[in-house]
Protein backbone atom coordinates (compact mmCIF):
# COMPACT_ATOMS: atom_id res chain seq x y z
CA UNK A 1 9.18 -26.06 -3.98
CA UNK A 2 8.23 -22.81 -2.27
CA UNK A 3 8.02 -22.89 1.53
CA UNK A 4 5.57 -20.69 3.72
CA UNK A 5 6.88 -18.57 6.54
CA UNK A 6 5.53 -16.56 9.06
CA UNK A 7 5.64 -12.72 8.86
CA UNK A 8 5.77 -11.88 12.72
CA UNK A 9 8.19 -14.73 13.40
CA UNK A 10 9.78 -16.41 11.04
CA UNK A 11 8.57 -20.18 11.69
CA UNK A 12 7.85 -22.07 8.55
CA UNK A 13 4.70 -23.49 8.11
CA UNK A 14 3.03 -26.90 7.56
CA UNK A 15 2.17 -26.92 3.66
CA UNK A 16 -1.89 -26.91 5.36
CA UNK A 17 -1.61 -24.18 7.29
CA UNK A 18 -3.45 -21.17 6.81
CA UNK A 19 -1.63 -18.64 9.78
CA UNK A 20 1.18 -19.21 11.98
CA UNK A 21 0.39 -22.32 14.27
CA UNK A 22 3.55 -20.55 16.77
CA UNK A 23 2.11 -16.54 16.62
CA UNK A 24 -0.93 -16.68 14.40
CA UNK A 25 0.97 -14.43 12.55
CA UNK A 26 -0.29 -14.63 8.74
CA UNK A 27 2.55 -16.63 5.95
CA UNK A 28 4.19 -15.64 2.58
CA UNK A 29 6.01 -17.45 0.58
CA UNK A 30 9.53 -17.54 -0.03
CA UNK A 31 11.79 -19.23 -3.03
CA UNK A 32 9.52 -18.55 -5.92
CA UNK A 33 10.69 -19.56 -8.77
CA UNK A 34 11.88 -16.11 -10.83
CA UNK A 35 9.44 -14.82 -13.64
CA UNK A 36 11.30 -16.00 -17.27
CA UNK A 37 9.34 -14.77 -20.43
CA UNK A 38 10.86 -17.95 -22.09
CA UNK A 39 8.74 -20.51 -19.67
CA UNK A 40 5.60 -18.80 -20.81
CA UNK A 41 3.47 -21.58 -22.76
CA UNK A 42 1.49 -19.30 -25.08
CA UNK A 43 -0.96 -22.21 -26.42
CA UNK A 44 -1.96 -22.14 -22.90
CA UNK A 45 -5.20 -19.25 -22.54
CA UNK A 46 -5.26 -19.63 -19.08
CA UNK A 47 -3.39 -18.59 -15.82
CA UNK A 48 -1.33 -22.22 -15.88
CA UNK A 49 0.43 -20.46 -18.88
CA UNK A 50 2.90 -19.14 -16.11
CA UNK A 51 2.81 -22.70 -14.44
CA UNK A 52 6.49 -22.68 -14.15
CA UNK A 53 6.34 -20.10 -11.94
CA UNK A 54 3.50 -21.28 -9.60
CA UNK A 55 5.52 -24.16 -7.27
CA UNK A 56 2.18 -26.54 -7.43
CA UNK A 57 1.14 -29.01 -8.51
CA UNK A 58 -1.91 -28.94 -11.09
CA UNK A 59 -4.82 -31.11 -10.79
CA UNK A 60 -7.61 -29.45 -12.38
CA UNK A 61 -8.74 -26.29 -13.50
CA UNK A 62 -11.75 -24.27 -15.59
CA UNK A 63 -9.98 -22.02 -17.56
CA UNK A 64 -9.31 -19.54 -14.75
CA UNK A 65 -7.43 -16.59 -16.16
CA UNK A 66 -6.61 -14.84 -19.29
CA UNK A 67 -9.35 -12.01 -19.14
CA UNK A 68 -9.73 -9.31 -21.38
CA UNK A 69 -8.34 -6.19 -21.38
CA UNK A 70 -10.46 -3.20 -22.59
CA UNK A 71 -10.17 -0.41 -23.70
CA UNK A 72 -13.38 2.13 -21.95
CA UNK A 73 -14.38 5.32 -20.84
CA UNK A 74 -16.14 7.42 -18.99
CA UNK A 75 -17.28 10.81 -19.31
CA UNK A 76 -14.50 11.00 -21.89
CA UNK A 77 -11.98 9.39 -19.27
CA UNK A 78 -10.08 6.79 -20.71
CA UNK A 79 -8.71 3.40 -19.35
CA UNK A 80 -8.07 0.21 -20.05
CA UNK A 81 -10.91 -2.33 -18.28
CA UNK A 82 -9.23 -5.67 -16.95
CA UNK A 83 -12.33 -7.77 -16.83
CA UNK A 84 -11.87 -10.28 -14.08
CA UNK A 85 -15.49 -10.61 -13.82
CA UNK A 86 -15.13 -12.93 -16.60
CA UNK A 87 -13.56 -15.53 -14.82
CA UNK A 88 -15.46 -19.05 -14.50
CA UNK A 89 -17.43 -18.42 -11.45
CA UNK A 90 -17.92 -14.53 -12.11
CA UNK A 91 -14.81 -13.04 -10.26
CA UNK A 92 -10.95 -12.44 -9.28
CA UNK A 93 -11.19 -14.71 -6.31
CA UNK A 94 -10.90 -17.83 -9.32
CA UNK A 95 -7.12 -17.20 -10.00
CA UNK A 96 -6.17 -16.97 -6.32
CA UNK A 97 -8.80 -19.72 -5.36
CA UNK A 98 -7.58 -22.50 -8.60
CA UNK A 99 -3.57 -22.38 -7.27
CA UNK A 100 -4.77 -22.76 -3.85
CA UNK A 101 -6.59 -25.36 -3.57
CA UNK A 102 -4.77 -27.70 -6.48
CA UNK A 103 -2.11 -26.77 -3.36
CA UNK A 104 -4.41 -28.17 -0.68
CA UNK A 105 -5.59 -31.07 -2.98
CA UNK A 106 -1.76 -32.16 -3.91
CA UNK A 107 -1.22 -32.37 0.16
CA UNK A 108 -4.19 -33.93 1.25
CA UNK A 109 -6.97 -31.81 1.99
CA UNK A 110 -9.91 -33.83 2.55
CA UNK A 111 -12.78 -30.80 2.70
CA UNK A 112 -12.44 -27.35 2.86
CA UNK A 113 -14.26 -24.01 4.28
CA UNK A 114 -13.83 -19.94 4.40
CA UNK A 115 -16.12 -17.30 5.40
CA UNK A 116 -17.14 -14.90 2.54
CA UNK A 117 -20.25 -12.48 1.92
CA UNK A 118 -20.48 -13.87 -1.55
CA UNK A 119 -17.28 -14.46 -4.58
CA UNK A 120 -14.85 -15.99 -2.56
CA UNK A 121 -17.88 -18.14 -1.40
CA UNK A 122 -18.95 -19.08 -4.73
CA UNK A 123 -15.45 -19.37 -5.70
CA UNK A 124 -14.89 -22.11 -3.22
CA UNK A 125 -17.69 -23.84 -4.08
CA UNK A 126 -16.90 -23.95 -7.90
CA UNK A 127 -13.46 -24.93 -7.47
CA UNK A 128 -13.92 -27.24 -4.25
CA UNK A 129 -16.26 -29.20 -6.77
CA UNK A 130 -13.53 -29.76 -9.78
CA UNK A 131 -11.49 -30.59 -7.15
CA UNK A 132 -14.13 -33.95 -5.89
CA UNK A 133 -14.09 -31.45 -2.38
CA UNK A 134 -16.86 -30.64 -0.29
CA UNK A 135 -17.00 -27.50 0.57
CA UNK A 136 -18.95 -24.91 3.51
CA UNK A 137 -19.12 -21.34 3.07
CA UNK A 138 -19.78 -19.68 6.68
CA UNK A 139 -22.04 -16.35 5.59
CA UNK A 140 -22.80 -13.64 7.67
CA UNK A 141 -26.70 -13.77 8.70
CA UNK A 142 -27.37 -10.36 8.06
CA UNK A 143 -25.45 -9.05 4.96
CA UNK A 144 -24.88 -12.06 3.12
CA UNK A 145 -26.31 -11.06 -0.91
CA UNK A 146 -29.19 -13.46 -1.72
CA UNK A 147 -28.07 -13.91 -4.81
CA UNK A 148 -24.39 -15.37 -4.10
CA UNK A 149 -25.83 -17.38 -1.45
CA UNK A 150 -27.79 -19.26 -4.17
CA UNK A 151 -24.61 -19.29 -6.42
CA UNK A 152 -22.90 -20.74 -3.74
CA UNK A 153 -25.50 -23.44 -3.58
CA UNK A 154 -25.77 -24.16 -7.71
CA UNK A 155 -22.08 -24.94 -7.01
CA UNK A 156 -22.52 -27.83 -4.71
CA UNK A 157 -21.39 -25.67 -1.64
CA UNK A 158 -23.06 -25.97 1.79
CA UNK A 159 -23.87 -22.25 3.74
CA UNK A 160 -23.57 -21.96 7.52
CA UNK A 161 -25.39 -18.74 8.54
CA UNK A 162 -23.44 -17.24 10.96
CA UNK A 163 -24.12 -14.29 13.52
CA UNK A 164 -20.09 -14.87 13.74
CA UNK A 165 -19.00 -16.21 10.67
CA UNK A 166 -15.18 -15.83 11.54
CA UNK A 167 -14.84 -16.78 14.97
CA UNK A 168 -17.40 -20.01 13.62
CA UNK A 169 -15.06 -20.50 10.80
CA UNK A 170 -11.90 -20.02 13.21
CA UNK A 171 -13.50 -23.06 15.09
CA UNK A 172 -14.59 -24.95 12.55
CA UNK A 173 -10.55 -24.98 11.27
CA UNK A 174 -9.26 -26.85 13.90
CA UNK A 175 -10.93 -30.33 12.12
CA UNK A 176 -11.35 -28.88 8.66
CA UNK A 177 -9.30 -27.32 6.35
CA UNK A 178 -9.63 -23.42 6.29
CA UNK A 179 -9.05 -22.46 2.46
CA UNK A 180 -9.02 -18.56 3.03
CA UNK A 181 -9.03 -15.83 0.77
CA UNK A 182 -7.69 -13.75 2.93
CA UNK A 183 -4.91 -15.68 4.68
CA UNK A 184 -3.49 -18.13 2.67
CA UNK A 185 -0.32 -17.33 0.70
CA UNK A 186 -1.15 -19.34 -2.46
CA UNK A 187 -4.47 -17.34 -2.78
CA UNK A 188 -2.19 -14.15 -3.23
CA UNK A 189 -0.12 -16.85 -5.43
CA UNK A 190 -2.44 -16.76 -7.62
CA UNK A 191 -3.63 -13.20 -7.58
CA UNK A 192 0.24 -12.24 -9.37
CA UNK A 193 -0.92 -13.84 -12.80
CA UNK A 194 -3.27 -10.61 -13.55
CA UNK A 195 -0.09 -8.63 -13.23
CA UNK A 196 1.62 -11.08 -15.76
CA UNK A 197 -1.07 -10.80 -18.11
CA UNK A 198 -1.55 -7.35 -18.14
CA UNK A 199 2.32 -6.67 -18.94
CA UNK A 200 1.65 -8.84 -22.09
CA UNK A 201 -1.45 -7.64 -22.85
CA UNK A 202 0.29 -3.98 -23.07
CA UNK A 203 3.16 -5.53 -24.99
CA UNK A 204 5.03 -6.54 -22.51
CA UNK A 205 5.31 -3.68 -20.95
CA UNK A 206 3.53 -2.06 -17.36
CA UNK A 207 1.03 0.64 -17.53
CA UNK A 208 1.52 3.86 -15.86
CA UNK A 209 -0.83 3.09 -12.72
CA UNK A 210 -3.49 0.19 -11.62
CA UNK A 211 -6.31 0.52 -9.45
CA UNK A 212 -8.06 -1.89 -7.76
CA UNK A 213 -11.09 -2.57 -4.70
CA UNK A 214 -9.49 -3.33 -1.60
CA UNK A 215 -11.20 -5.44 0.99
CA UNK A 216 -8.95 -8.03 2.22
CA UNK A 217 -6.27 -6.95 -1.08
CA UNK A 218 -6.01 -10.13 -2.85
CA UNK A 219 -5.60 -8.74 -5.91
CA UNK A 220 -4.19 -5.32 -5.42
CA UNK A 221 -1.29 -7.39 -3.22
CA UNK A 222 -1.37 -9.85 -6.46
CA UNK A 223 -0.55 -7.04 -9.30
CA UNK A 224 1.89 -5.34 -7.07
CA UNK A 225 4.00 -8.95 -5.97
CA UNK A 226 3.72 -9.87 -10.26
CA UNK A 227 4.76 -6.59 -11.45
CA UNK A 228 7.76 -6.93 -8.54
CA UNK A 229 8.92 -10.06 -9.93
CA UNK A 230 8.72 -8.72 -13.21
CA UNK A 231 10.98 -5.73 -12.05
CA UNK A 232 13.44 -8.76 -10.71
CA UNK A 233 13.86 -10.44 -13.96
CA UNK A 234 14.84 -7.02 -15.86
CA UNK A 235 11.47 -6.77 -17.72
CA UNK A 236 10.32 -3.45 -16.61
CA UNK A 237 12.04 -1.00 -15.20
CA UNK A 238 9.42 0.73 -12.97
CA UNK A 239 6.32 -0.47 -11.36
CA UNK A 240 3.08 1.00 -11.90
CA UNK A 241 1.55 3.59 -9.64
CA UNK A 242 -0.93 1.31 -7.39
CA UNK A 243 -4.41 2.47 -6.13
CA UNK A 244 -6.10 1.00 -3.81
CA UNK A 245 -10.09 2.14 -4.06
CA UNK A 246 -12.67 2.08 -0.64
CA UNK A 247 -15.98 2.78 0.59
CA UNK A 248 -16.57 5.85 2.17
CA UNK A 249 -18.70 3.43 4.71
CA UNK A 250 -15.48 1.12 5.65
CA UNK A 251 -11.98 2.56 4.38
CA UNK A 252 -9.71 1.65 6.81
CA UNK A 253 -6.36 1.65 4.20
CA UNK A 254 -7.50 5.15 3.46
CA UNK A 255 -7.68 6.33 6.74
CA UNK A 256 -3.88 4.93 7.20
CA UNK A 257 -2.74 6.02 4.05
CA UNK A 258 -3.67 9.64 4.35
CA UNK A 259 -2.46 9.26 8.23
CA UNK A 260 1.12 7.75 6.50
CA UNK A 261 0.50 5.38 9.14
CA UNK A 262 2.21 1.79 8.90
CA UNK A 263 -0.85 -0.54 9.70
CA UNK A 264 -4.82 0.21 9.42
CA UNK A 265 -6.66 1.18 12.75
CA UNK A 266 -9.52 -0.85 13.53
CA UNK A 267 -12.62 0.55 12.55
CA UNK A 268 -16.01 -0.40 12.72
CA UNK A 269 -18.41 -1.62 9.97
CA UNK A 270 -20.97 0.43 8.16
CA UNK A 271 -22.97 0.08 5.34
CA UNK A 272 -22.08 -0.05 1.77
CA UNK A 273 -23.60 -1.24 -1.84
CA UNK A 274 -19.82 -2.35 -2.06
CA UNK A 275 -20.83 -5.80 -0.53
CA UNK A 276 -17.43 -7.39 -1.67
CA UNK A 277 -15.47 -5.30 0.29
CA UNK A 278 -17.43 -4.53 3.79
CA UNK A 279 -13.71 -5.51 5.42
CA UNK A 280 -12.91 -3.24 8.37
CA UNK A 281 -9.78 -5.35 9.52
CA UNK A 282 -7.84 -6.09 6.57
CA UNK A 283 -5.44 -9.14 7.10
CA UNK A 284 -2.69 -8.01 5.19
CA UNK A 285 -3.29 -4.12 5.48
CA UNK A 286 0.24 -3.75 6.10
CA UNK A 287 1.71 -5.58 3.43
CA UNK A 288 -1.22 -3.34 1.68
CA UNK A 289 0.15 0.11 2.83
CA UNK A 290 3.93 -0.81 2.24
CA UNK A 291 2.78 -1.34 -1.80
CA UNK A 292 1.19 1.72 -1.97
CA UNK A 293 4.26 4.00 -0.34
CA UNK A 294 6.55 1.50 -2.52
CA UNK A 295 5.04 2.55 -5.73
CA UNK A 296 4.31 6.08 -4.94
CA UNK A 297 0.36 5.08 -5.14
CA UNK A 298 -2.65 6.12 -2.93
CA UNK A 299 -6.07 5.28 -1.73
CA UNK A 300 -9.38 6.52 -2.74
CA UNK A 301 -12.88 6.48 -1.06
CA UNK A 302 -16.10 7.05 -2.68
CA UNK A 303 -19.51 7.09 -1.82
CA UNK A 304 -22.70 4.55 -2.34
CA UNK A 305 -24.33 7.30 -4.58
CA UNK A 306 -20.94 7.55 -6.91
CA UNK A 307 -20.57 3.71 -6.89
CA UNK A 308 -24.14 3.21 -8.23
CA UNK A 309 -23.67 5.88 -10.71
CA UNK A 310 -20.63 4.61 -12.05
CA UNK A 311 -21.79 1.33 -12.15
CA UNK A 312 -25.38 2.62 -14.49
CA UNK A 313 -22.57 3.84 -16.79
CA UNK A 314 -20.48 0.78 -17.31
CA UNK A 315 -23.75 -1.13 -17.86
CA UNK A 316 -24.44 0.93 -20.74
CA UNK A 317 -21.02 0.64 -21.69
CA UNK A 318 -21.42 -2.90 -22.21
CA UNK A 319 -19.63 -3.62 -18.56
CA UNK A 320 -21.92 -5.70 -16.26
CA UNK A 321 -19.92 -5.28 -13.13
CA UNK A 322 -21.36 -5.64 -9.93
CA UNK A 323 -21.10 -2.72 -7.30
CA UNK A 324 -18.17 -3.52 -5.97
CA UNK A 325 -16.24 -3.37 -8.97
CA UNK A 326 -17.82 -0.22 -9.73
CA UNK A 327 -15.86 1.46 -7.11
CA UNK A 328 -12.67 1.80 -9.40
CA UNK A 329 -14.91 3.61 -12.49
CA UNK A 330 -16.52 5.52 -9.34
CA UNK A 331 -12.91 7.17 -8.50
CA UNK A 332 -11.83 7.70 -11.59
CA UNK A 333 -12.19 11.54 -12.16
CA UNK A 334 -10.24 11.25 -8.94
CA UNK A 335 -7.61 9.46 -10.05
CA UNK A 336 -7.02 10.93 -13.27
CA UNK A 337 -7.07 14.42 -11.05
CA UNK A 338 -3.89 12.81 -9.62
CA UNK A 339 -1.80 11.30 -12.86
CA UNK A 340 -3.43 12.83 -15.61
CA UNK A 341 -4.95 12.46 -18.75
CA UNK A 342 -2.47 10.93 -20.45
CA UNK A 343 -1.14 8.38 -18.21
CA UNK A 344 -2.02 4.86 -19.28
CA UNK A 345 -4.14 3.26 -16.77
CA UNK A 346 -5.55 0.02 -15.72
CA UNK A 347 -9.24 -0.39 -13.62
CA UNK A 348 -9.39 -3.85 -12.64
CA UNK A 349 -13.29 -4.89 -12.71
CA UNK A 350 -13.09 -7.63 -9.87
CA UNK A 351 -17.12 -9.04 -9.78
CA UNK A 352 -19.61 -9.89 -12.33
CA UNK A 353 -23.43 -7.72 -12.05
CA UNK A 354 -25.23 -11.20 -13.46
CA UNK A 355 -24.86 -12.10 -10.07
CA UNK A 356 -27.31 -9.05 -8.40
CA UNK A 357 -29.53 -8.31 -11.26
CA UNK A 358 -32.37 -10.25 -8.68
CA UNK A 359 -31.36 -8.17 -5.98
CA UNK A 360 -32.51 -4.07 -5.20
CA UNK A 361 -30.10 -1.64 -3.60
């Protein structure tokens, strides 16, 4: 079994624990089991097809996983679409969400609770429920999406509207258990299995460069950890070329990256149509930086007027992504700018657009 330790100071953690009870420093896991091709179980179309390298035990599951990857353009930009929106509740958050909390369940966790403007909300919720869990979403009062709240609802999950929604989810985790998105190790876990995918989807091999929204970095942390271990075990030789993709309104890796500076400043929040990824302290912005000067990546901001417009063109396309998703189709004459044409290239489409077509921007 994998144990959790703390970045800042090495003390291992209680298999509950969602930061460092010693530092508060935030935990990663250590002794993964190594990636083998052979332990794969094809029959298996979803993310529990790499069980035997996720150290937990499963308990349920809704078919979290095994999205499609697409082939799209636009503007006669090509790329290949990996469409986590069509995961069970509508996003990512599903793959990371599914490992941890059959975690949680296997050690005792008797009801759970995060903070989230929306996905990892209704994520919660979904899961929380398969799991016989209750769950409470804390939501910010004023910027929480109407829409997800209700989702979050449909899935049996109880809102707290919050003026404070992390320092009243901070408190609330002293007597509940605090399944976050953002800190816990097993969400990130869970996050590697898009990486895994997309290296067979390609045939078994990595594309040239992935790009990704980057709030907290779930997922963007997630492709860069899979393809790593897939590096360890000899079955690609490079990693892909990672991108992490902002809002001009709250872009605090960009602001480091171009700085080359080792950890985000702290910024404050502005306004975006990007709802998923209004994050101006991200938890793991190091860990987030250190990928992107690993793999020779960078990071991207675009405006509320490109991120709509991209978004009208995926829609047409056939791609109902929500806004924040649009934000990686909103930099891509940017990023192709930077690799070129030719490279082969992976937008990860994070959020399903079902989910606002109620609400006006």
């Amino acid at each position: 079994m994998a144990s959790a330790l703390c970045n800042s100071c090495g003390a291992e953690a209680d298999a509950l624990a969602w930061r460092c009870r010693a530092c508060d420093g935030s935990l990663d896991l250590i002794d993964l089991p190594p990636f083998e091709a052979t332990a794969i179980v094809e029959s298996d179309f979803s993310l529990w097809r790499y069980a035997a390298m996720l150290p937990v035990e499963r308990r349920f599951s809704l078919g979290e996983g095994m999205t499609p990857l697409a082939p799209a353009r636009i503007d006669g930009l090509r790329f290949a679409a990996k469409l986590e929106y069509l995961n069970p509740s509508g996003s990512f958050k599903d793959r990371g969400t599914a490992v941890m909390l059959n975690h949680l369940a296997a050690h005792g966790a008797a009801d759970v609770i995060d903070n989230s403007s929306g996905n990892a909300g209704a994520s919660l919720a979904a899961y929380a429920g398969a799991a016989g869990l209750p769950a409470t979403v804390y939501v910010p009062a004023a910027t929480a999406v109407a829409s997800k709240k209700r989702l979050i609802r449909a899935f049996g999950g109880r809102i707290v509207e919050s003026h404070d929604s992390l320092a009243d989810v901070y408190a609330a985790a002293e007597t509940a258990t605090y399944a976050s998105h953002a800190w816990n190790p097993y969400f990130v876990l869970g996050q590697q299995t898009a990486a895994w995918e997309t290296w067979q989807q390609l045939g078994q091999r990595a594309p040239d460069a992935v790009a990704t929204p980057v709030g907290h970095g779930g997922l963007f942390l997630g492709f860069y950890r899979g393809f790593k271990a897939l590096r360890a075990a000899g079955l690609i030789d490079t990693l892909p070329r990672l991108i992490a993709v902002q809002s001009a309104g709250v872009d605090p890796i960009v602001q480091a990256w171009r700085a080359a500076a080792p950890a985000p400043a702290k910024l404050k929040s502005a306004h975006s149509v990007a709802d998923g990824i209004l994050v101006d302290q991200p938890v793991r912005g190091e860990q987030i930086l250190q990928a992107l000067y690993d793999t020779d990546g960078f990071a991207l901001r675009v405006d509320n007027e490109a991120i709509l417009r991209a978004q009208r063109a995926m829609h047409a396309a056939g791609f109902m992504i929500e806004t924040t998703s649009a934000v990686t189709a909103a930099a891509l004459p940017q990023i192709r700018e930077r690799i070129g044409g030719s490279a082969e290239l992976v937008l990860a489409f994070t959020g399903s657009g079902l989910k606002a077509l109620g609400n006006a921007h």
